[in-house]
PDB file of N, CA and C in Angstrom:
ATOM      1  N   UNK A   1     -21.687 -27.314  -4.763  1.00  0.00           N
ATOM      2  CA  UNK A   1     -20.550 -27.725  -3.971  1.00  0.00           C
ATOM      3  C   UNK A   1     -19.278 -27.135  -4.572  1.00  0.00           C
ATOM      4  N   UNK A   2     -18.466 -26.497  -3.704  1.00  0.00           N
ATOM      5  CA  UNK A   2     -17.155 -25.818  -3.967  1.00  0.00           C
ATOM      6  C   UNK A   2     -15.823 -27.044  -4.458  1.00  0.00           C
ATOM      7  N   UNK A   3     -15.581 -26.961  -5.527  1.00  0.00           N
ATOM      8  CA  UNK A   3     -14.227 -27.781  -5.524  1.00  0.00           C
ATOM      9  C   UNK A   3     -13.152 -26.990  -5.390  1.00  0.00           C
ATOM     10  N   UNK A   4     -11.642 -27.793  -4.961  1.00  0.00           N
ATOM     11  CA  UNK A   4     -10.557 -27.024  -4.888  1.00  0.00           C
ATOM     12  C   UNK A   4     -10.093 -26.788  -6.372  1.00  0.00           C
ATOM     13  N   UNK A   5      -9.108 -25.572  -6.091  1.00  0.00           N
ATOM     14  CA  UNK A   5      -9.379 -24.410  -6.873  1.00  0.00           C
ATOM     15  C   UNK A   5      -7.906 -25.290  -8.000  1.00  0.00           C
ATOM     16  N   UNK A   6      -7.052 -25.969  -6.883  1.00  0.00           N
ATOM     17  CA  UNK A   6      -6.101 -27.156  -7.481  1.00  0.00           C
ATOM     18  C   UNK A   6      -6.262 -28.123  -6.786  1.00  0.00           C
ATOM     19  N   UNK A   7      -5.598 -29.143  -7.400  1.00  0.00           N
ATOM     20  CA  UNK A   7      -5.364 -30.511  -6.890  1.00  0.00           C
ATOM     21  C   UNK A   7      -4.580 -30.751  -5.153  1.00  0.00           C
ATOM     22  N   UNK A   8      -3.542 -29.677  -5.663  1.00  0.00           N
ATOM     23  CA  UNK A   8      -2.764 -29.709  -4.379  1.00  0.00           C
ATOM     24  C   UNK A   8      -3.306 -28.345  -3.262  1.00  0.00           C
ATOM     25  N   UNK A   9      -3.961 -28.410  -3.327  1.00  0.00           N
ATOM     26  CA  UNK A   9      -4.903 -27.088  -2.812  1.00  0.00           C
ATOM     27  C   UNK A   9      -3.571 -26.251  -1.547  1.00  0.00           C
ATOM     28  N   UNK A  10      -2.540 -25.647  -3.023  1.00  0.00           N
ATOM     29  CA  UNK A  10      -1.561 -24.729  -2.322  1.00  0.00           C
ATOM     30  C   UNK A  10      -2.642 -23.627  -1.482  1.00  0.00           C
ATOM     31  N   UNK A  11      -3.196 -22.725  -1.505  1.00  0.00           N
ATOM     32  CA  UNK A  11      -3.799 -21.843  -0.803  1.00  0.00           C
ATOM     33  C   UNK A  11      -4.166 -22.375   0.674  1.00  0.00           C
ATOM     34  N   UNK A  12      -4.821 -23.373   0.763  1.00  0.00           N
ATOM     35  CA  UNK A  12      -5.285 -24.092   1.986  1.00  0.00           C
ATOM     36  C   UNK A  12      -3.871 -24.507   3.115  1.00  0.00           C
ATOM     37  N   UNK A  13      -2.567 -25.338   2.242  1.00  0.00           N
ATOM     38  CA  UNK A  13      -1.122 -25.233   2.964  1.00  0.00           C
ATOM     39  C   UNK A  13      -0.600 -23.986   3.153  1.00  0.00           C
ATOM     40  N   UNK A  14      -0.598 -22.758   2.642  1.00  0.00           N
ATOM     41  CA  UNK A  14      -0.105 -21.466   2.684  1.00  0.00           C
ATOM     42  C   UNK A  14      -0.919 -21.094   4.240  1.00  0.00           C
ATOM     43  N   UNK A  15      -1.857 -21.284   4.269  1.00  0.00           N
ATOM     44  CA  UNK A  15      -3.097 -21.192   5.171  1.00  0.00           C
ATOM     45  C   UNK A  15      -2.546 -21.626   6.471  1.00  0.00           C
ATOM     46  N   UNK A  16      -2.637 -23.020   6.776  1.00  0.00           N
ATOM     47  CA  UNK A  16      -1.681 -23.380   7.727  1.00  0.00           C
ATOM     48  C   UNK A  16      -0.192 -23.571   7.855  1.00  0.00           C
ATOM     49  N   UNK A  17       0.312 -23.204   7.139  1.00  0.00           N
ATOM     50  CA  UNK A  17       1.469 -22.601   7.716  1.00  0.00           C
ATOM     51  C   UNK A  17       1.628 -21.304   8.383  1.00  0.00           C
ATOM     52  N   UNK A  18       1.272 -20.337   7.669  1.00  0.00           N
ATOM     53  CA  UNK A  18       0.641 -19.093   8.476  1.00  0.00           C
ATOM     54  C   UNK A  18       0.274 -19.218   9.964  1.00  0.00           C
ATOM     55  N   UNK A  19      -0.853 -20.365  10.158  1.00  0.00           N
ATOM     56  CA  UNK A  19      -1.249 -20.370  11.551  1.00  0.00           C
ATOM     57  C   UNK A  19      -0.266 -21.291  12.187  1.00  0.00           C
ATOM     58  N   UNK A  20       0.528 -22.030  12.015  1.00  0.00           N
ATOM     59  CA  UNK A  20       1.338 -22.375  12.626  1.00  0.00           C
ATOM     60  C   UNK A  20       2.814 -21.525  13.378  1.00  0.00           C
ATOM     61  N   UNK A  21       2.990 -21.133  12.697  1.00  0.00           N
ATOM     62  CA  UNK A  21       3.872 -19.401  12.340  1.00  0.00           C
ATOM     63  C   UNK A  21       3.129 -19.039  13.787  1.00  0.00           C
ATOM     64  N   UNK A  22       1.632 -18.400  13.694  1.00  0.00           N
ATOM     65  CA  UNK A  22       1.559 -17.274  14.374  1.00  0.00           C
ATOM     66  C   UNK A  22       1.215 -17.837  15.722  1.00  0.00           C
ATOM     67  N   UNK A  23       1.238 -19.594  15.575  1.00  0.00           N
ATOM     68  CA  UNK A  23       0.642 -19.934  16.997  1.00  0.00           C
ATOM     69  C   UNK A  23       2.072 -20.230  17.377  1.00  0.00           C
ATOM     70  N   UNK A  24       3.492 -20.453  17.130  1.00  0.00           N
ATOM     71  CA  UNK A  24       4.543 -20.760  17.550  1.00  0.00           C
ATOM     72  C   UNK A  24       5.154 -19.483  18.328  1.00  0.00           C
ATOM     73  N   UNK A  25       4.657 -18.537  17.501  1.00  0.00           N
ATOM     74  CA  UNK A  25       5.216 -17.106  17.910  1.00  0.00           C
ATOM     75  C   UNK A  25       4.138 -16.972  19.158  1.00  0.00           C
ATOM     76  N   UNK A  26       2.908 -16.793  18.961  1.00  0.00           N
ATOM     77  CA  UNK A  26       2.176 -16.601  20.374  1.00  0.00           C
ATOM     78  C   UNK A  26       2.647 -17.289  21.078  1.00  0.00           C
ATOM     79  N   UNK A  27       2.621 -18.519  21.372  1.00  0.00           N
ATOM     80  CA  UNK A  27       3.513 -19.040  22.534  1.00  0.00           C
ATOM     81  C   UNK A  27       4.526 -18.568  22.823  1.00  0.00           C
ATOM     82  N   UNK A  28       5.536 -18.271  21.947  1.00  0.00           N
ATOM     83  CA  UNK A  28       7.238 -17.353  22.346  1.00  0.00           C
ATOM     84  C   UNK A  28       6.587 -16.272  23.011  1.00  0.00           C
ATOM     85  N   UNK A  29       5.649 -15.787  23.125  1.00  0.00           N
ATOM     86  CA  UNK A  29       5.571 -14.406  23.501  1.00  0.00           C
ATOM     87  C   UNK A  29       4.764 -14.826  25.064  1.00  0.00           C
ATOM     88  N   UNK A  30       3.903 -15.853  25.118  1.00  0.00           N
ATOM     89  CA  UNK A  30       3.828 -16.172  26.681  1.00  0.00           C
ATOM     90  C   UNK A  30       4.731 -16.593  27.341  1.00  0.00           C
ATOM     91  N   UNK A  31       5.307 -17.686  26.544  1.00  0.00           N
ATOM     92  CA  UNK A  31       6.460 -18.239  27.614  1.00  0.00           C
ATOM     93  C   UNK A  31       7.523 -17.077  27.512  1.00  0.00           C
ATOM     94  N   UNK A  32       7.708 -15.849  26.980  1.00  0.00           N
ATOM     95  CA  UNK A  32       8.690 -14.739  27.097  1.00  0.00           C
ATOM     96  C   UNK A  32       7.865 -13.870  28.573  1.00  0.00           C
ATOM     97  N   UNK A  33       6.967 -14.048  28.340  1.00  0.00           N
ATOM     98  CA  UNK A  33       6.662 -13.130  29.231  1.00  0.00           C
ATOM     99  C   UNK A  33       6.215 -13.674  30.879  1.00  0.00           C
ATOM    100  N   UNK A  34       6.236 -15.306  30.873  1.00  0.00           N
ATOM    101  CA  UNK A  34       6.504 -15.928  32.147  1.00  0.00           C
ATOM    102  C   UNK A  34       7.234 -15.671  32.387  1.00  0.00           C
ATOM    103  N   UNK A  35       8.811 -15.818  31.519  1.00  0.00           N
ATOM    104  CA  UNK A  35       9.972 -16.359  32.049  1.00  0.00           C
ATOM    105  C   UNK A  35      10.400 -14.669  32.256  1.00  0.00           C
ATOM    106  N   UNK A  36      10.503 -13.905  32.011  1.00  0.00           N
ATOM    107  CA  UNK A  36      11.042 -12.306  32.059  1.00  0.00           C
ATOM    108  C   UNK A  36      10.099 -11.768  32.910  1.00  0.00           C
ATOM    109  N   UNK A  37       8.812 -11.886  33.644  1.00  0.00           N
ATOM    110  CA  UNK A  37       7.674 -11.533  34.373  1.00  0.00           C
ATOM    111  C   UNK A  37       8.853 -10.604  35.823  1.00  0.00           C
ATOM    112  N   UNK A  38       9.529 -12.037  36.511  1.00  0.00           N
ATOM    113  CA  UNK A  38       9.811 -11.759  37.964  1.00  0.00           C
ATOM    114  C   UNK A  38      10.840 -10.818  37.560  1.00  0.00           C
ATOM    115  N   UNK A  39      12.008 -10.348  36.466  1.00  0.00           N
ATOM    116  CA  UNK A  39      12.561  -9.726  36.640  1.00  0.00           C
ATOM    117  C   UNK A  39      12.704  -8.230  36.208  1.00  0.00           C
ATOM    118  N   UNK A  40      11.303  -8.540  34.904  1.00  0.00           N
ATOM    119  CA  UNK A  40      10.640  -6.835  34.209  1.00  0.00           C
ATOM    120  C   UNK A  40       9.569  -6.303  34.906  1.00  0.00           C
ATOM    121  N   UNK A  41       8.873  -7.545  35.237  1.00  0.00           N
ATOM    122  CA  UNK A  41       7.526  -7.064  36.158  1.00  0.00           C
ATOM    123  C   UNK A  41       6.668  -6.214  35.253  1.00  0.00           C
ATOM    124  N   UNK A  42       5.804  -5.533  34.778  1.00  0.00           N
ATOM    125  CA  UNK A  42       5.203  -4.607  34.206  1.00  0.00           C
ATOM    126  C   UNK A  42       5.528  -4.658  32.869  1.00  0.00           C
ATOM    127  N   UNK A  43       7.204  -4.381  32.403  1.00  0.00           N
ATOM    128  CA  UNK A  43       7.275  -4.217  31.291  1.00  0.00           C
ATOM    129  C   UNK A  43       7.044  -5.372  30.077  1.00  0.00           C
ATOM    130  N   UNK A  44       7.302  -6.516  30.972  1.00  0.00           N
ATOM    131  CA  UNK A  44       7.599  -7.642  30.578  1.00  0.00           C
ATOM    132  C   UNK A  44       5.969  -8.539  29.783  1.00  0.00           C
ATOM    133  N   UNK A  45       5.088  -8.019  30.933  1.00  0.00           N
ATOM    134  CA  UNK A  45       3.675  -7.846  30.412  1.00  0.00           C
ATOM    135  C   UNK A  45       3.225  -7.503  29.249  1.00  0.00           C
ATOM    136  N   UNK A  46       3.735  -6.101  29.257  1.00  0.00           N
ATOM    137  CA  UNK A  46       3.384  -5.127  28.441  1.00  0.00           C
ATOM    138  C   UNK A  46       4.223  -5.436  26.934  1.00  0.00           C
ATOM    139  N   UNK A  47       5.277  -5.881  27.105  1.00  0.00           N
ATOM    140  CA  UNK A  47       5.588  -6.592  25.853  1.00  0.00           C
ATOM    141  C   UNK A  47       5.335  -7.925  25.488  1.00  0.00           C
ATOM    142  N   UNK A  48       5.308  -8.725  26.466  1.00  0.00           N
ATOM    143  CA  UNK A  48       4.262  -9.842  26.038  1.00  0.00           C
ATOM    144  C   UNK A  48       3.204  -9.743  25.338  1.00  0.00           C
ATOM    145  N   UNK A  49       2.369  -8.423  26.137  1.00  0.00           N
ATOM    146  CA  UNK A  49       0.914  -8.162  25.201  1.00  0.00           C
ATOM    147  C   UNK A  49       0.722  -7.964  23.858  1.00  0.00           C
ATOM    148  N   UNK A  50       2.125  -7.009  23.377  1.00  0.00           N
ATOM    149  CA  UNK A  50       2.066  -6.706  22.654  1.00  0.00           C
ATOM    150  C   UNK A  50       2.447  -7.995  21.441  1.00  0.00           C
ATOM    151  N   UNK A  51       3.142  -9.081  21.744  1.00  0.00           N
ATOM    152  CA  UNK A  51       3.276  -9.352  21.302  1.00  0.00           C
ATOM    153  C   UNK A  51       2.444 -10.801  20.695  1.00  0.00           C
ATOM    154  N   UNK A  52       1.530 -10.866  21.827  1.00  0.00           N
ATOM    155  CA  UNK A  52       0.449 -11.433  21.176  1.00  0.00           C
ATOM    156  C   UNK A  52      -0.534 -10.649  20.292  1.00  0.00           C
ATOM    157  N   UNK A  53      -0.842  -9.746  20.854  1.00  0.00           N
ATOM    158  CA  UNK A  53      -1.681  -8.477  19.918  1.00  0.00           C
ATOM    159  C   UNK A  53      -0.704  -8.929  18.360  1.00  0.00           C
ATOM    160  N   UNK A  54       0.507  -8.870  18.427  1.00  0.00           N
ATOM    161  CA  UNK A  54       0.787  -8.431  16.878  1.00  0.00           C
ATOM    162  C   UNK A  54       0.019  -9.526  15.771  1.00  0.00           C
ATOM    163  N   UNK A  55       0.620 -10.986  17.122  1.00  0.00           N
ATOM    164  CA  UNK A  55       0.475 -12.534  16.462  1.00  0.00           C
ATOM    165  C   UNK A  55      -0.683 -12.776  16.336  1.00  0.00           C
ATOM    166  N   UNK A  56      -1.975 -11.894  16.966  1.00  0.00           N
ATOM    167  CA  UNK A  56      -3.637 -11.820  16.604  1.00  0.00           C
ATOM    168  C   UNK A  56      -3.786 -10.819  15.302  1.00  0.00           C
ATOM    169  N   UNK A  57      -3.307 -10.174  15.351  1.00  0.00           N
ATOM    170  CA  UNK A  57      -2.875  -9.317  13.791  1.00  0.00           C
ATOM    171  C   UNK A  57      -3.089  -9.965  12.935  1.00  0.00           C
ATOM    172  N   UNK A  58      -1.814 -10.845  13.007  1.00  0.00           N
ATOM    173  CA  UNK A  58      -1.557 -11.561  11.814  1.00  0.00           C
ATOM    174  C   UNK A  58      -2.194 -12.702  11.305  1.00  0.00           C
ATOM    175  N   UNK A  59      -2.893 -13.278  12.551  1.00  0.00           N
ATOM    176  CA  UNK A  59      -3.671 -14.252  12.221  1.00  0.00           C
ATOM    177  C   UNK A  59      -4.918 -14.126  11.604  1.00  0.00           C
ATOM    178  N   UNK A  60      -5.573 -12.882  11.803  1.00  0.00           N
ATOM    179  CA  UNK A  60      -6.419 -12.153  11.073  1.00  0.00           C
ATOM    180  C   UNK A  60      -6.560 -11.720   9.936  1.00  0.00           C
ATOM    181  N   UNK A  61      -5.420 -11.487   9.890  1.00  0.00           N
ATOM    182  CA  UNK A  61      -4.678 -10.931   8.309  1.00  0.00           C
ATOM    183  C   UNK A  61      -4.752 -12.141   7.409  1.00  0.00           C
ATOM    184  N   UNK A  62      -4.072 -12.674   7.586  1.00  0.00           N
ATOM    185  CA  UNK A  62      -4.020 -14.587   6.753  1.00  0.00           C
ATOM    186  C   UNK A  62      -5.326 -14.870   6.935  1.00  0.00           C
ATOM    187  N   UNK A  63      -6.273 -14.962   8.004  1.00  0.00           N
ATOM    188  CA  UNK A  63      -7.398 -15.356   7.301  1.00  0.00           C
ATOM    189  C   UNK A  63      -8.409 -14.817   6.212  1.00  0.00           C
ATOM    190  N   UNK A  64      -8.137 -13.483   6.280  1.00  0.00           N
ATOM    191  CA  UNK A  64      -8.860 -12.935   5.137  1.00  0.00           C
ATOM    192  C   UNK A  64      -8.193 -12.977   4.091  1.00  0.00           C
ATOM    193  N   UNK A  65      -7.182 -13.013   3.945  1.00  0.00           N
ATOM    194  CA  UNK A  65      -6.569 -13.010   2.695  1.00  0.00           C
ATOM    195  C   UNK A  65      -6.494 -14.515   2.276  1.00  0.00           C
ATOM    196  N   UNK A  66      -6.789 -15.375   3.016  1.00  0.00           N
ATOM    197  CA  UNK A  66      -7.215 -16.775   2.817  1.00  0.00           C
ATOM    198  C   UNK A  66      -8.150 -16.565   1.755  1.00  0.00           C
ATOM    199  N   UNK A  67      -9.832 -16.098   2.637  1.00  0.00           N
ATOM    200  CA  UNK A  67     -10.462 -16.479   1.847  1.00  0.00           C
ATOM    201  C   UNK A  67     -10.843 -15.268   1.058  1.00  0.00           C
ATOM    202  N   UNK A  68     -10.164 -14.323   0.757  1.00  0.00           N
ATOM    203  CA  UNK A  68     -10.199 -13.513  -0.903  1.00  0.00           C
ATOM    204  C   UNK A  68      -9.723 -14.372  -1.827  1.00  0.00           C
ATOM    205  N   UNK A  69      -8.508 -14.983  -1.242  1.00  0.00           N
ATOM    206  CA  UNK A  69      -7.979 -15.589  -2.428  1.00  0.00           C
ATOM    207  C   UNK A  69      -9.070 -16.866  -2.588  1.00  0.00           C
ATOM    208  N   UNK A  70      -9.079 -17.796  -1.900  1.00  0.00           N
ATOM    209  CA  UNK A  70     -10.110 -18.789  -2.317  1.00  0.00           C
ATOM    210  C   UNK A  70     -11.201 -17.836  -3.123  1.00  0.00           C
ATOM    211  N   UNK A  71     -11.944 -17.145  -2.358  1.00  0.00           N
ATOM    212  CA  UNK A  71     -13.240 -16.554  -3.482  1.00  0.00           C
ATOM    213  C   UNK A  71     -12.807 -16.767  -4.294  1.00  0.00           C
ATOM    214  N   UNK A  72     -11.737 -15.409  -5.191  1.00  0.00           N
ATOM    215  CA  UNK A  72     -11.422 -15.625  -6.319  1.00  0.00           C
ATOM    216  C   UNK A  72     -10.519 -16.315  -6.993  1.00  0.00           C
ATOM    217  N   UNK A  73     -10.245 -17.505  -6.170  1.00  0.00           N
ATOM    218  CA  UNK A  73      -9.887 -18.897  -7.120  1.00  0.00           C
ATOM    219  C   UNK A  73     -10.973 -19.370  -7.529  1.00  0.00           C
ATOM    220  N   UNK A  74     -12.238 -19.392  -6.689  1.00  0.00           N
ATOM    221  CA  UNK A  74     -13.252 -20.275  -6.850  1.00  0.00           C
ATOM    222  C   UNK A  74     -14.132 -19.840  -8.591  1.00  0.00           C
ATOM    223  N   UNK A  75     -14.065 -18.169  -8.377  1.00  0.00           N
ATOM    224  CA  UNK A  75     -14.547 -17.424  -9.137  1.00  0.00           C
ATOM    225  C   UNK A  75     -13.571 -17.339 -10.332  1.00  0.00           C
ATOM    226  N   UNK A  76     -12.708 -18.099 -10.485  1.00  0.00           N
ATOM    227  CA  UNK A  76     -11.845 -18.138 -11.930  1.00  0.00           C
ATOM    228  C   UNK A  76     -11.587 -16.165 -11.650  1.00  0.00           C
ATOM    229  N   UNK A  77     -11.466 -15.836 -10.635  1.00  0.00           N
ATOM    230  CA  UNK A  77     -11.285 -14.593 -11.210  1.00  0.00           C
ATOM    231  C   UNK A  77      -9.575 -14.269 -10.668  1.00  0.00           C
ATOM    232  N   UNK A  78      -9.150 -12.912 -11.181  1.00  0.00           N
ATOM    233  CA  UNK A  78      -7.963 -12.372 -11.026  1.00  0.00           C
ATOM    234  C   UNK A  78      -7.747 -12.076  -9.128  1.00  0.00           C
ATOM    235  N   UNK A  79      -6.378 -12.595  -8.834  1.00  0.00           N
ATOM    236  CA  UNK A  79      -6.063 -12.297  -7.201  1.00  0.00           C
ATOM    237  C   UNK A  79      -6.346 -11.084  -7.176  1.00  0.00           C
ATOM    238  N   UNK A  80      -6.859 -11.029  -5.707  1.00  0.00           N
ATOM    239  CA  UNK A  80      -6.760  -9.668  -5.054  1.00  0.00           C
ATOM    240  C   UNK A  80      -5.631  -9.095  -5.186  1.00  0.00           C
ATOM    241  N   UNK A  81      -5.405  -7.927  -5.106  1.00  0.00           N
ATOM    242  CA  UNK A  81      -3.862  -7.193  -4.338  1.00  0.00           C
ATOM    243  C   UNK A  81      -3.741  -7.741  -2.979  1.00  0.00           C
ATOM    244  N   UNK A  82      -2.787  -8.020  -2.479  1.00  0.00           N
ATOM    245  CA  UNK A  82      -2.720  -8.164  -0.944  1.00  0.00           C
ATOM    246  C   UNK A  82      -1.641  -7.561  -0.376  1.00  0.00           C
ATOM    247  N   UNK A  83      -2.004  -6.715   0.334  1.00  0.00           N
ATOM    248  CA  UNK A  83      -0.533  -6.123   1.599  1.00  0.00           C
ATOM    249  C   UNK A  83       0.562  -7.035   1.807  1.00  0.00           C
ATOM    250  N   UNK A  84       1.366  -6.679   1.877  1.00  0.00           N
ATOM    251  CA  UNK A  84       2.033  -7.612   3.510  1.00  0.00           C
ATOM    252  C   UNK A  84       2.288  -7.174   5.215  1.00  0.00           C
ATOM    253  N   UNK A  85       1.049  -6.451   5.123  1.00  0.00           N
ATOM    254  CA  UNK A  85       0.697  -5.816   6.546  1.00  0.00           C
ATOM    255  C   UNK A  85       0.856  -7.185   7.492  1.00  0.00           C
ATOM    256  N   UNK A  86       0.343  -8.504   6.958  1.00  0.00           N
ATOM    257  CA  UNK A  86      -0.077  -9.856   8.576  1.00  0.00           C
ATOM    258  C   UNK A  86       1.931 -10.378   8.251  1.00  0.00           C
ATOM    259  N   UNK A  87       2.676 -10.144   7.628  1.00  0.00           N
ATOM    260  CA  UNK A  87       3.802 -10.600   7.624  1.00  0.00           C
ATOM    261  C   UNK A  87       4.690  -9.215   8.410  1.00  0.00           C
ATOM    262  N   UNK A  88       3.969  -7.764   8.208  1.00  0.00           N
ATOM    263  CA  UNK A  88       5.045  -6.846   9.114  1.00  0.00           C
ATOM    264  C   UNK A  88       4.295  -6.873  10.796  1.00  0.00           C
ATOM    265  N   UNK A  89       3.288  -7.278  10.533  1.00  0.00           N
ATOM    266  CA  UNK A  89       2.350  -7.880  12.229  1.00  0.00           C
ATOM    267  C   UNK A  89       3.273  -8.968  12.471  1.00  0.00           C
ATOM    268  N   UNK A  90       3.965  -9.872  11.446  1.00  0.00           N
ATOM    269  CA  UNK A  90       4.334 -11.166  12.134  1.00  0.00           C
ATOM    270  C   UNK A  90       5.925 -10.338  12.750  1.00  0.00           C
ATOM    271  N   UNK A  91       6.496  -9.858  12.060  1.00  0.00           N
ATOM    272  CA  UNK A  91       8.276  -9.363  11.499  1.00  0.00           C
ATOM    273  C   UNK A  91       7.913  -8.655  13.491  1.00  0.00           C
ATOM    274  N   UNK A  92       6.891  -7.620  13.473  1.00  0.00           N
ATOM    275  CA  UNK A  92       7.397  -7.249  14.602  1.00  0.00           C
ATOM    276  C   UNK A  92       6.773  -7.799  15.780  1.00  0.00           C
ATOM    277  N   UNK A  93       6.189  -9.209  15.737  1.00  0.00           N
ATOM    278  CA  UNK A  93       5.998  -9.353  16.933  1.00  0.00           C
ATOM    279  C   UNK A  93       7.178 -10.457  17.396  1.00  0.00           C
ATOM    280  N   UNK A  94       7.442 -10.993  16.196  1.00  0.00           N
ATOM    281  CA  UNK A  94       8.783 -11.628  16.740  1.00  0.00           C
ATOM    282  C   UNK A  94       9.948 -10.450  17.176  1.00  0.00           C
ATOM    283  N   UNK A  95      10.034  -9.485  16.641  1.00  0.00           N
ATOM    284  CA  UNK A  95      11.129  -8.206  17.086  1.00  0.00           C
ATOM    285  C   UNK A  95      11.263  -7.928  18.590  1.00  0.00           C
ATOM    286  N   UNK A  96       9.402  -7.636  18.769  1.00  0.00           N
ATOM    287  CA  UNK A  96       9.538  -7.396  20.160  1.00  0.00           C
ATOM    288  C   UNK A  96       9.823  -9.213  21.597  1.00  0.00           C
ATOM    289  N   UNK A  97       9.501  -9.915  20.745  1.00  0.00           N
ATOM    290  CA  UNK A  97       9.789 -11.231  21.666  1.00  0.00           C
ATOM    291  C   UNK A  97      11.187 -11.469  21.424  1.00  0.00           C
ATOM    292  N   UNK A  98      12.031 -10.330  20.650  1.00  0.00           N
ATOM    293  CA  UNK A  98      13.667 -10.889  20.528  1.00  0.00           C
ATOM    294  C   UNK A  98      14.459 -10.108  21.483  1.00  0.00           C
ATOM    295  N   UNK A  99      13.265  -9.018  21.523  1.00  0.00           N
ATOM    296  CA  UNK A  99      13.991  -7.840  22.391  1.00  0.00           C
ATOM    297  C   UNK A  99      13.539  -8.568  23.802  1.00  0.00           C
ATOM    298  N   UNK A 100      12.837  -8.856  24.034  1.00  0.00           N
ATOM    299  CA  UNK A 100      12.537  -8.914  25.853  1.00  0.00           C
ATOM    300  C   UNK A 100      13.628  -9.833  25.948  1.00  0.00           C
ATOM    301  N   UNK A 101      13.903 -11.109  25.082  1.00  0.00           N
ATOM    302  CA  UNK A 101      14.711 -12.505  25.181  1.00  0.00           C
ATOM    303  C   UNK A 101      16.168 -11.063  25.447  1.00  0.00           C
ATOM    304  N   UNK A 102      16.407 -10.510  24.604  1.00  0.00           N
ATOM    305  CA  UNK A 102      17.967  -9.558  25.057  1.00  0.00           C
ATOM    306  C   UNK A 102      17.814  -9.185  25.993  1.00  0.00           C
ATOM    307  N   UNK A 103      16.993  -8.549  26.547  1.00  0.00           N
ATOM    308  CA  UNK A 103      16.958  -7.723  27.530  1.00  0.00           C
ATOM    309  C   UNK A 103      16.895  -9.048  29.014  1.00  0.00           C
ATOM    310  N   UNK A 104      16.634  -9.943  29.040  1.00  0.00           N
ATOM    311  CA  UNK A 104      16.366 -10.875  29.509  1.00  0.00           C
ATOM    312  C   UNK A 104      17.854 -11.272  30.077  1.00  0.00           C
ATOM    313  N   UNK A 105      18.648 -11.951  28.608  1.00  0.00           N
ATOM    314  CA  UNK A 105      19.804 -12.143  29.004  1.00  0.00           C
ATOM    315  C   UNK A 105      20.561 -11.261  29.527  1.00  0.00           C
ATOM    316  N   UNK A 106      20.596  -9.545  29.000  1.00  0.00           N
ATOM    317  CA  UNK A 106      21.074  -9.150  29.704  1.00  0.00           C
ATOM    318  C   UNK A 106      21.251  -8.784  30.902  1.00  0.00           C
ATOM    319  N   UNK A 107      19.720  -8.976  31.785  1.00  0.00           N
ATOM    320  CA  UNK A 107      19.869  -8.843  33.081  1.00  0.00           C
ATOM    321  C   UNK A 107      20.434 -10.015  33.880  1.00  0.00           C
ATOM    322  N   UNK A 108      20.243 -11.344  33.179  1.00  0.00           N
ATOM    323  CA  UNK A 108      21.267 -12.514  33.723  1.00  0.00           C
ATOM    324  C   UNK A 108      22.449 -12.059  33.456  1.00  0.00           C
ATOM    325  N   UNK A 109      23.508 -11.509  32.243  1.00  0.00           N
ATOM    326  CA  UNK A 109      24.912 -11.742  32.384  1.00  0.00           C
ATOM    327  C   UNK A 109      25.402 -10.290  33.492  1.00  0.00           C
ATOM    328  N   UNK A 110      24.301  -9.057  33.933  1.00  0.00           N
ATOM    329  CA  UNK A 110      24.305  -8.588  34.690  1.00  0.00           C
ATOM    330  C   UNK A 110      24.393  -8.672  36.286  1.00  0.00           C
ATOM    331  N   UNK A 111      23.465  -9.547  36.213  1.00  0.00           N
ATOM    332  CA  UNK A 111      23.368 -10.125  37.928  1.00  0.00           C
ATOM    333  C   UNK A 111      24.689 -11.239  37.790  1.00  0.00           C
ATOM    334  N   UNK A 112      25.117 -11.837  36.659  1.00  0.00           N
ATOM    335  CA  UNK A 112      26.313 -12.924  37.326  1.00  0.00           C
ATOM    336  C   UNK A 112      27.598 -12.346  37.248  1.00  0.00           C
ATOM    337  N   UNK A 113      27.866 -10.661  36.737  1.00  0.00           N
ATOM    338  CA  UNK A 113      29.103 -10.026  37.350  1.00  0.00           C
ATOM    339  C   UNK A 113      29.137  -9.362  38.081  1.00  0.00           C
TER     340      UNK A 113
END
């Protein structure tokens, strides 16, 4: 039987926070791409997609690097190296859900002059 690797089993909270992160952002990126749909049509999709694609990235990313690190907590052994590839998956999928939100407003302060 596996015990935790600490008491406060930081790795496991690092863990979900991560997925909380990437499920807050997936949602920004559907409800971006409802709400911008009728007036990008296509593009609006297409950056939506992308911007779940990134937030599946990243969620992927954190889980393996979850459990490397558990292994080798478990294994008393030395951390992996780890990228921060699932944090530049996270950086730009919020980028692109900041851009549709601009582009968004700007076609509202457009249509109201």
């Amino acid at each position: 039987m596996e015990h935790p690797f600490d008491p406060g089993l930081q790795p496991e909270r690092t863990l979900l926070a991560w997925q909380r992160t990437v499920l807050a952002l997936a949602v920004g990126a559907i409800v971006g791409m409802r709400l911008t749909a009728p007036a990008f049509g296509g593009v609006a999709t297409v950056a939506g997609l992308i911007g779940l694609t990134l937030t599946l990235a990243a969620y992927v990313g954190v889980r393996f690097r979850y459990r490397r690190a558990h292994a080798a907590l478990q294994a008393r052994a030395a951390l992996p190296e780890s990228g921060a590839w699932p944090l530049a998956a996270l950086a730009a999928g919020a980028v692109s859900l900041g851009v549709l939100g601009l582009a968004y407003l700007g076609e509202g302060i457009r249509l109201a002059l």
